[in-house]
PDB file of N, CA and C in Angstrom:
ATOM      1  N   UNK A   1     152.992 179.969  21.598  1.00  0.00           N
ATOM      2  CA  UNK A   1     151.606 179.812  22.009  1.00  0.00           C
ATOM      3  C   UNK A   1     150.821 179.227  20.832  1.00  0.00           C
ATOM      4  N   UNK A   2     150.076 178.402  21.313  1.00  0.00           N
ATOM      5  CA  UNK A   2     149.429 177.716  19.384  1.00  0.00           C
ATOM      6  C   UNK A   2     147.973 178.543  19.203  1.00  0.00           C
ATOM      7  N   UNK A   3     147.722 178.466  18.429  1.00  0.00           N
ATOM      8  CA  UNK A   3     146.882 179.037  17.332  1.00  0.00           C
ATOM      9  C   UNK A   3     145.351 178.405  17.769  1.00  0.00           C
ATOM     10  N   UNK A   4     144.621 179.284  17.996  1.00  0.00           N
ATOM     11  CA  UNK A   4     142.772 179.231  17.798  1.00  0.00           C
ATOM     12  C   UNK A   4     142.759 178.933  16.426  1.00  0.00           C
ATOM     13  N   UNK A   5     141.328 177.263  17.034  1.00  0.00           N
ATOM     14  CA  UNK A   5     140.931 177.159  15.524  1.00  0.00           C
ATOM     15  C   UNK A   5     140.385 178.283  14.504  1.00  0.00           C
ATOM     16  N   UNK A   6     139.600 178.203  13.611  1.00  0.00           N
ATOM     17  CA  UNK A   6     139.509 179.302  13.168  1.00  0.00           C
ATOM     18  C   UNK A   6     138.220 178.645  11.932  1.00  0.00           C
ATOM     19  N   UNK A   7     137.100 179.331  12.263  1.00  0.00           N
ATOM     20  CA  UNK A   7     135.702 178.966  11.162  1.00  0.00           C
ATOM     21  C   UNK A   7     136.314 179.421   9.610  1.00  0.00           C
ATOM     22  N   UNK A   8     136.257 179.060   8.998  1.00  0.00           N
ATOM     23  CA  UNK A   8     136.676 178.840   7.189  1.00  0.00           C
ATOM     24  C   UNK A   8     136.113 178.613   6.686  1.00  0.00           C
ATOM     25  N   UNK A   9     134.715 179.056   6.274  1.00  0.00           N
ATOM     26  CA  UNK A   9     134.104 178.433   5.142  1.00  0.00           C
ATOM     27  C   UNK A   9     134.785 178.245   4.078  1.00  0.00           C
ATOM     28  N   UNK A  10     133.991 177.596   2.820  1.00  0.00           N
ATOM     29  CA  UNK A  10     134.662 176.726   1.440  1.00  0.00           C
ATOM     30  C   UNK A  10     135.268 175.280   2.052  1.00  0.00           C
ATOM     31  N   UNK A  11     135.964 175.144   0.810  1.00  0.00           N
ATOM     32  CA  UNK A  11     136.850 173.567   0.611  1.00  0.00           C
ATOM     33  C   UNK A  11     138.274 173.854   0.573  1.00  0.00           C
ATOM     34  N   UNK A  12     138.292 173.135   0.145  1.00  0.00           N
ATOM     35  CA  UNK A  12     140.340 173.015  -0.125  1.00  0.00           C
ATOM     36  C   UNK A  12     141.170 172.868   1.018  1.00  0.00           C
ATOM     37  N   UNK A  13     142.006 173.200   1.083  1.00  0.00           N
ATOM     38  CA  UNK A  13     143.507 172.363   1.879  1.00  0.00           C
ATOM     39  C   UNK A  13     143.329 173.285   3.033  1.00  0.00           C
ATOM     40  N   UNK A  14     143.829 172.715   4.182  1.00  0.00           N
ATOM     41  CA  UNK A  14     144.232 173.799   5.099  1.00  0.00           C
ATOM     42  C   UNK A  14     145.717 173.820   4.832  1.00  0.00           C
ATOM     43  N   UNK A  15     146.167 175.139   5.089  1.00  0.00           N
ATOM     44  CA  UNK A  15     147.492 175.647   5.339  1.00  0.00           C
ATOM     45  C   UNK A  15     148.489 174.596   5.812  1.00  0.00           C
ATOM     46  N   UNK A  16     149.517 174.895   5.645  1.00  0.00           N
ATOM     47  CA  UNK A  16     150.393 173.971   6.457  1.00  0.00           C
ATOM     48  C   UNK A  16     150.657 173.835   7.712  1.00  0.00           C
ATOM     49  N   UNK A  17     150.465 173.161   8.415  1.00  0.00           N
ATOM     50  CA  UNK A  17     150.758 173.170  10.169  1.00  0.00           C
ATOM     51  C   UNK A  17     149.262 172.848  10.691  1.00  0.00           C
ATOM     52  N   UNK A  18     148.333 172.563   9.553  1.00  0.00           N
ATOM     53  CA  UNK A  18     146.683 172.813  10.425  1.00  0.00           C
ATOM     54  C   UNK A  18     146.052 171.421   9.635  1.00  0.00           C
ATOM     55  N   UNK A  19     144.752 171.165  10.376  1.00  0.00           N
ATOM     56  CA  UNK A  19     143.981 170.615   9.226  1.00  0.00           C
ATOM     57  C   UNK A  19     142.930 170.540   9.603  1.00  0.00           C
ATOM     58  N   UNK A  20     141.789 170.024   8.896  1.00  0.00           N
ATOM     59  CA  UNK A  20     140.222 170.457   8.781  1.00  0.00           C
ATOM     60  C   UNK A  20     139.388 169.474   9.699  1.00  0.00           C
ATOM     61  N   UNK A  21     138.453 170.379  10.318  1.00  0.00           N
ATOM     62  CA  UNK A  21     137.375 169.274  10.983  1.00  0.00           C
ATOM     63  C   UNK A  21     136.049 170.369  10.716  1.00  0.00           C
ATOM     64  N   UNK A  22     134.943 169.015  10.777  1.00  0.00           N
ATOM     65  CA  UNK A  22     133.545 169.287  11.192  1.00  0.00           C
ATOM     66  C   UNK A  22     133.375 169.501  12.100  1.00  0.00           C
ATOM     67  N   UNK A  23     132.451 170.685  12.669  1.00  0.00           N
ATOM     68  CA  UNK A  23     131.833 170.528  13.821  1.00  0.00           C
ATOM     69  C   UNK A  23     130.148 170.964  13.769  1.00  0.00           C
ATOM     70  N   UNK A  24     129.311 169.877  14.748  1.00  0.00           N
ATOM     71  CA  UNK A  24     128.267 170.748  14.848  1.00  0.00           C
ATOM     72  C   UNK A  24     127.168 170.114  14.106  1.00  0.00           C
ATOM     73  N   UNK A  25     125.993 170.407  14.257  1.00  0.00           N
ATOM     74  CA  UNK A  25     124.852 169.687  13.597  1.00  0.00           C
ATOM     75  C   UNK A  25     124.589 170.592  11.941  1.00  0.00           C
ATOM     76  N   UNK A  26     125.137 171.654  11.610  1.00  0.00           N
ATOM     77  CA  UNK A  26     125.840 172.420  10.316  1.00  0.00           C
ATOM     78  C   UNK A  26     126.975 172.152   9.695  1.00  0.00           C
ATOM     79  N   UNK A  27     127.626 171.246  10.252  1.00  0.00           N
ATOM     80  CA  UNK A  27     128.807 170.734   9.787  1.00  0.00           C
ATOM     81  C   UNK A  27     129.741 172.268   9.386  1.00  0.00           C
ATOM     82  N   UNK A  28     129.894 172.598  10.513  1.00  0.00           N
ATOM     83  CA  UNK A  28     130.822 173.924  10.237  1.00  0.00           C
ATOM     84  C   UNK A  28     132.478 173.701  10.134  1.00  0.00           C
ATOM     85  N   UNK A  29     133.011 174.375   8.864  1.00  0.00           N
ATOM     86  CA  UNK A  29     134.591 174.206   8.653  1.00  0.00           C
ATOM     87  C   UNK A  29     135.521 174.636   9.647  1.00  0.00           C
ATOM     88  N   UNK A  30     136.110 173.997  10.279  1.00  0.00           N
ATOM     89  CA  UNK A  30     137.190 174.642  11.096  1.00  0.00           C
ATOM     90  C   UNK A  30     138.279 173.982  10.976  1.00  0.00           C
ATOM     91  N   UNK A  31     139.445 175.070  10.963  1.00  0.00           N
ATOM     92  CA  UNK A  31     140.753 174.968  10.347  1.00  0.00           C
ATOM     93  C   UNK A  31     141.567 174.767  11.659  1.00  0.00           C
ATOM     94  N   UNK A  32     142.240 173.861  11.754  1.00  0.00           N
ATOM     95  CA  UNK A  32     142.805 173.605  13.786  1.00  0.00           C
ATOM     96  C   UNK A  32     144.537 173.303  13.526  1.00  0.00           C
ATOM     97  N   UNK A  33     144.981 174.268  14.219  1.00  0.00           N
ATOM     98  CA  UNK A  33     146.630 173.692  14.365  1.00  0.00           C
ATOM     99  C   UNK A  33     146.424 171.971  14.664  1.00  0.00           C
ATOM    100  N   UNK A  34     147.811 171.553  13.832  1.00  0.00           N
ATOM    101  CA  UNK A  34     148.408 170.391  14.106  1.00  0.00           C
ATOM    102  C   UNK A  34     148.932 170.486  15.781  1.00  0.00           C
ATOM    103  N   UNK A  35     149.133 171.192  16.685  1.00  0.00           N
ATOM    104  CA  UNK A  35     149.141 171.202  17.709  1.00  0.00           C
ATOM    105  C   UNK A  35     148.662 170.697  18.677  1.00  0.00           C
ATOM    106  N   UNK A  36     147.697 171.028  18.647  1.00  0.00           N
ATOM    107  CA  UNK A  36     146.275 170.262  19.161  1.00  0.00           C
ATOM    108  C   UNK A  36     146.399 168.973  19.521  1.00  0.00           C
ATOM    109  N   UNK A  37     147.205 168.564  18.050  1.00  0.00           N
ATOM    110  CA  UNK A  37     146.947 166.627  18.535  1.00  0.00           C
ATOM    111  C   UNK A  37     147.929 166.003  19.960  1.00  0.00           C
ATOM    112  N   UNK A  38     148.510 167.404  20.335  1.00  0.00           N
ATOM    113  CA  UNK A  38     148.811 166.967  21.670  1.00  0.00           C
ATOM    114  C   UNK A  38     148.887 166.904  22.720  1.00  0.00           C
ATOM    115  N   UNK A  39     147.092 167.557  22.690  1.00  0.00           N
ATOM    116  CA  UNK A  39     146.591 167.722  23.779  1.00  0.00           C
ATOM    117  C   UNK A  39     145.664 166.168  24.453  1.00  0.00           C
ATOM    118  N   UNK A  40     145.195 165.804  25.388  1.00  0.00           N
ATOM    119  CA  UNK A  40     144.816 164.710  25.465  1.00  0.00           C
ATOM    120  C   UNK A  40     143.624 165.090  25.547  1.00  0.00           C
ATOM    121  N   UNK A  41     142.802 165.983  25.586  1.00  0.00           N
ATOM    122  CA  UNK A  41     141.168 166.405  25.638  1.00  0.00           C
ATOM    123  C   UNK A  41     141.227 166.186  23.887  1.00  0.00           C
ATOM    124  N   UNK A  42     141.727 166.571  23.214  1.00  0.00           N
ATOM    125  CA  UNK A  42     141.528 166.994  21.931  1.00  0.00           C
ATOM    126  C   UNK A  42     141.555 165.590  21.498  1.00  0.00           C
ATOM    127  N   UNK A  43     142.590 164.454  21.497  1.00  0.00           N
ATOM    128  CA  UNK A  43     142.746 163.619  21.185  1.00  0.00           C
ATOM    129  C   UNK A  43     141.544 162.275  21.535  1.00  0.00           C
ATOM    130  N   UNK A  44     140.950 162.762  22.850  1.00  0.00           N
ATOM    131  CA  UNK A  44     139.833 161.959  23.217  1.00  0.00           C
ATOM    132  C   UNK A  44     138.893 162.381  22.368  1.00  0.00           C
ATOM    133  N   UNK A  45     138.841 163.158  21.718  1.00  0.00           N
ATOM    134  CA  UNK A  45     137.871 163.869  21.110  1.00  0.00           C
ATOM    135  C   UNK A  45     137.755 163.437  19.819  1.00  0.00           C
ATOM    136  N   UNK A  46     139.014 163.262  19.342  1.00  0.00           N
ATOM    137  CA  UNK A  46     139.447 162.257  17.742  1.00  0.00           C
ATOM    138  C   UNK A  46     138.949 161.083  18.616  1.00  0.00           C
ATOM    139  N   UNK A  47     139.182 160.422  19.159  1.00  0.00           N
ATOM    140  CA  UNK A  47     139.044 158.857  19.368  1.00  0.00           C
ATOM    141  C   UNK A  47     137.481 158.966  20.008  1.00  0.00           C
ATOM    142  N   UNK A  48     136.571 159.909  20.199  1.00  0.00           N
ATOM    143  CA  UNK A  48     135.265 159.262  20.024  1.00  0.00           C
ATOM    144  C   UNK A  48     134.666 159.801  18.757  1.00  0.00           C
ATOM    145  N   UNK A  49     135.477 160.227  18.050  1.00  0.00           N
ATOM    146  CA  UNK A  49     134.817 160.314  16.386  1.00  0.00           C
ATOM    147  C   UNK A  49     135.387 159.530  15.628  1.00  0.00           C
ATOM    148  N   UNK A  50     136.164 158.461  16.147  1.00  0.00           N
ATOM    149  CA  UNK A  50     136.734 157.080  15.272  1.00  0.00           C
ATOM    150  C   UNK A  50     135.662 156.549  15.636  1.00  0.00           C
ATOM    151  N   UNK A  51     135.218 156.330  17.021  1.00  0.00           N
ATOM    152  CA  UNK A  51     134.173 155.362  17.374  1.00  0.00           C
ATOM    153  C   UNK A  51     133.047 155.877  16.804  1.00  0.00           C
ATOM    154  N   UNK A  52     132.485 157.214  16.638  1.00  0.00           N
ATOM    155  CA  UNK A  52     131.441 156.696  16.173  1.00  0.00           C
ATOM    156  C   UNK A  52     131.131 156.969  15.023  1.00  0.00           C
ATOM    157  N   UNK A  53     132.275 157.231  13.805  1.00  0.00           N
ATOM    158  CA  UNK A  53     131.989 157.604  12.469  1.00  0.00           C
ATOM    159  C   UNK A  53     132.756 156.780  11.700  1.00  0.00           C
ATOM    160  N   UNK A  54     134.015 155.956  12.652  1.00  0.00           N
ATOM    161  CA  UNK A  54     134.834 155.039  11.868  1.00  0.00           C
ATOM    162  C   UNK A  54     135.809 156.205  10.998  1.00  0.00           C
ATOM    163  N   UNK A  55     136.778 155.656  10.435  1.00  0.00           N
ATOM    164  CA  UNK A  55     138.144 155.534  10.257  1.00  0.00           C
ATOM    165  C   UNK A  55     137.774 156.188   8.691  1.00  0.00           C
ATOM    166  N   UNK A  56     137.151 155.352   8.286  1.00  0.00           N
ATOM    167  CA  UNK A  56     136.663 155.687   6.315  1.00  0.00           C
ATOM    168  C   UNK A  56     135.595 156.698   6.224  1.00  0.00           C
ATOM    169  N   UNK A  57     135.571 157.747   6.681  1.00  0.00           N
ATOM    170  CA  UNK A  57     134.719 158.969   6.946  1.00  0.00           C
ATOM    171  C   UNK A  57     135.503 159.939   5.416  1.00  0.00           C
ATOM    172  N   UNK A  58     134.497 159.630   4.293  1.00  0.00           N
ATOM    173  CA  UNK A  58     135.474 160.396   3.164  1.00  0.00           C
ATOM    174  C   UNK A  58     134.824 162.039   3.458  1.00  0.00           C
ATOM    175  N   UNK A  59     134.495 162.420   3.886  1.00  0.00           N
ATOM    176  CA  UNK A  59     133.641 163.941   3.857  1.00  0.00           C
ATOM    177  C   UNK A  59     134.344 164.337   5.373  1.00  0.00           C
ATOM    178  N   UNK A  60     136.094 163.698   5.515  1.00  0.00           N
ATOM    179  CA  UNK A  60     136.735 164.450   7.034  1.00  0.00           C
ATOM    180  C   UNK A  60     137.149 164.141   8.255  1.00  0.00           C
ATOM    181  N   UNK A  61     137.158 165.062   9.003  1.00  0.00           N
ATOM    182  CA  UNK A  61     137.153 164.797  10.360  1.00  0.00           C
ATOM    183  C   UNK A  61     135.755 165.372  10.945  1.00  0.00           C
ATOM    184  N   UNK A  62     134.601 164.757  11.277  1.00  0.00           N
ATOM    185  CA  UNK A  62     133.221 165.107  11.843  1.00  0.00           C
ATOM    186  C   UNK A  62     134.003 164.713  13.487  1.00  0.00           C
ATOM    187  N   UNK A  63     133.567 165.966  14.185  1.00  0.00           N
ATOM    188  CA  UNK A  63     133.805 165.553  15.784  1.00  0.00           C
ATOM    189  C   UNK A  63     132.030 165.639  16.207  1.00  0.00           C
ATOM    190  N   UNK A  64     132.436 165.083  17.075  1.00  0.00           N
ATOM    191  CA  UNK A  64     130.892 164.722  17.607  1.00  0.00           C
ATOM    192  C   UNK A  64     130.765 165.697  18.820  1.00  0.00           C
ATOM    193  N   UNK A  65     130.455 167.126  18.543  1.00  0.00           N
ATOM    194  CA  UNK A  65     130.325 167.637  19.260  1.00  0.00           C
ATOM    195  C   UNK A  65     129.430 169.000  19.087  1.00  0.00           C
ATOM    196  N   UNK A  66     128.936 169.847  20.104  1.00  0.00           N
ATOM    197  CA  UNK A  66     128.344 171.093  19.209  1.00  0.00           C
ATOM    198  C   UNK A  66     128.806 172.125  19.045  1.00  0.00           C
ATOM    199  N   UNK A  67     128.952 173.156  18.444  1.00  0.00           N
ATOM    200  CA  UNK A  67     129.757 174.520  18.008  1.00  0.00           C
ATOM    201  C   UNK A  67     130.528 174.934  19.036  1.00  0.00           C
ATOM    202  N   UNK A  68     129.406 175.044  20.011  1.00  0.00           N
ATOM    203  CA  UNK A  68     130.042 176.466  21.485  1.00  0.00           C
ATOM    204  C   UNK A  68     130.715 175.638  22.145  1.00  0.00           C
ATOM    205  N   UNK A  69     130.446 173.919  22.257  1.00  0.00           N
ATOM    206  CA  UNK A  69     131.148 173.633  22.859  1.00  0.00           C
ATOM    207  C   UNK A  69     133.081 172.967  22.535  1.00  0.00           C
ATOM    208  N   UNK A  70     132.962 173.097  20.689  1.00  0.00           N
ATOM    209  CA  UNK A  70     133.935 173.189  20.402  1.00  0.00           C
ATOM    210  C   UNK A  70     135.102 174.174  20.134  1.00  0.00           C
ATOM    211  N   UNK A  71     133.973 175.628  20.039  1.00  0.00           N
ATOM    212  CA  UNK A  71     135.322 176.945  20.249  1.00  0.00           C
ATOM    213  C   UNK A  71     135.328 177.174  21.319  1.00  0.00           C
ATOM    214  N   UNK A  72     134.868 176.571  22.915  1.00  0.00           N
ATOM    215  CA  UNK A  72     135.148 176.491  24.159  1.00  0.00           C
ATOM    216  C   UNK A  72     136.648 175.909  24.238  1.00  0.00           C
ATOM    217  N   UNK A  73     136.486 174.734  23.937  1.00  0.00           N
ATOM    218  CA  UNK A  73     137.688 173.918  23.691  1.00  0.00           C
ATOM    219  C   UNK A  73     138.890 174.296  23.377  1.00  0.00           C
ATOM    220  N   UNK A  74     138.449 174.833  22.192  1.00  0.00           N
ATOM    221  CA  UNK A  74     139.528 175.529  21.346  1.00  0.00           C
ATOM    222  C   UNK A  74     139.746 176.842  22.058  1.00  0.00           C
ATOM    223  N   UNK A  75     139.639 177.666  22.407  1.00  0.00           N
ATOM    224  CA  UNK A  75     139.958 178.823  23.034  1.00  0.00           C
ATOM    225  C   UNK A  75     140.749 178.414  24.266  1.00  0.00           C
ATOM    226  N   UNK A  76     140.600 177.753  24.933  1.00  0.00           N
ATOM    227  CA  UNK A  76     140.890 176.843  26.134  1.00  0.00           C
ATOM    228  C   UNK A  76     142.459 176.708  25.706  1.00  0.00           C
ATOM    229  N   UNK A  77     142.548 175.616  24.568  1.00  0.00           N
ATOM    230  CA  UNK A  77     143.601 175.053  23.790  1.00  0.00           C
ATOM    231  C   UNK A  77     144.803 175.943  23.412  1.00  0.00           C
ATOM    232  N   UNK A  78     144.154 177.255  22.555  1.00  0.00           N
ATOM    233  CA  UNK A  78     144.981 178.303  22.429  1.00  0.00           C
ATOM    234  C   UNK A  78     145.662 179.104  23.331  1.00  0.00           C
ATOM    235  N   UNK A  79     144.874 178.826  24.478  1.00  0.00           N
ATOM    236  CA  UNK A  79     145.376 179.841  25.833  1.00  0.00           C
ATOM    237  C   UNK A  79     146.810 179.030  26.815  1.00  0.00           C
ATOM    238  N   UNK A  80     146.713 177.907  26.670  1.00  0.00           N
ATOM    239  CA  UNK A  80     147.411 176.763  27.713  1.00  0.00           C
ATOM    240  C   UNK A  80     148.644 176.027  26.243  1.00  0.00           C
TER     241      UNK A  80
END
């Protein structure tokens, strides 16, 4: 069963198997299984934060989305 993202404040690396995104108009840390990327909601979700933050985004992965509606997602994700 894969893993709920998980809020992390600070910096540094995520763990192995995970990695970091923004979410939110706070730019909140969340730590997300590598799993994920194979979901196709999740992945639409990377590909409208290529579009609208571009590729050379040095401060991450920013998803363009808001909090509740990204640990919606994610809870969703973890369950299926």
């Amino acid at each position: 069963m894969p893993k709920k993202a998980e809020n992390e404040g600070g910096g540094g690396r995520a763990r192995k198997g995970h990695f970091v995104v923004y979410v939110g108009s706070e730019m909140k840390r969340f730590v997300v299984p590598t799993s994920y990327l194979k979901n196709p909601v999740f992945l639409q979700l990377l590909d409208k934060s290529a579009e609208e933050y571009g590729f050379d985004n040095r401060n991450g992965i920013v998803l363009p989305c808001d909090e509740s509606t990204f640990k919606s997602l994610t809870a969703f994700l973890a369950k299926h």
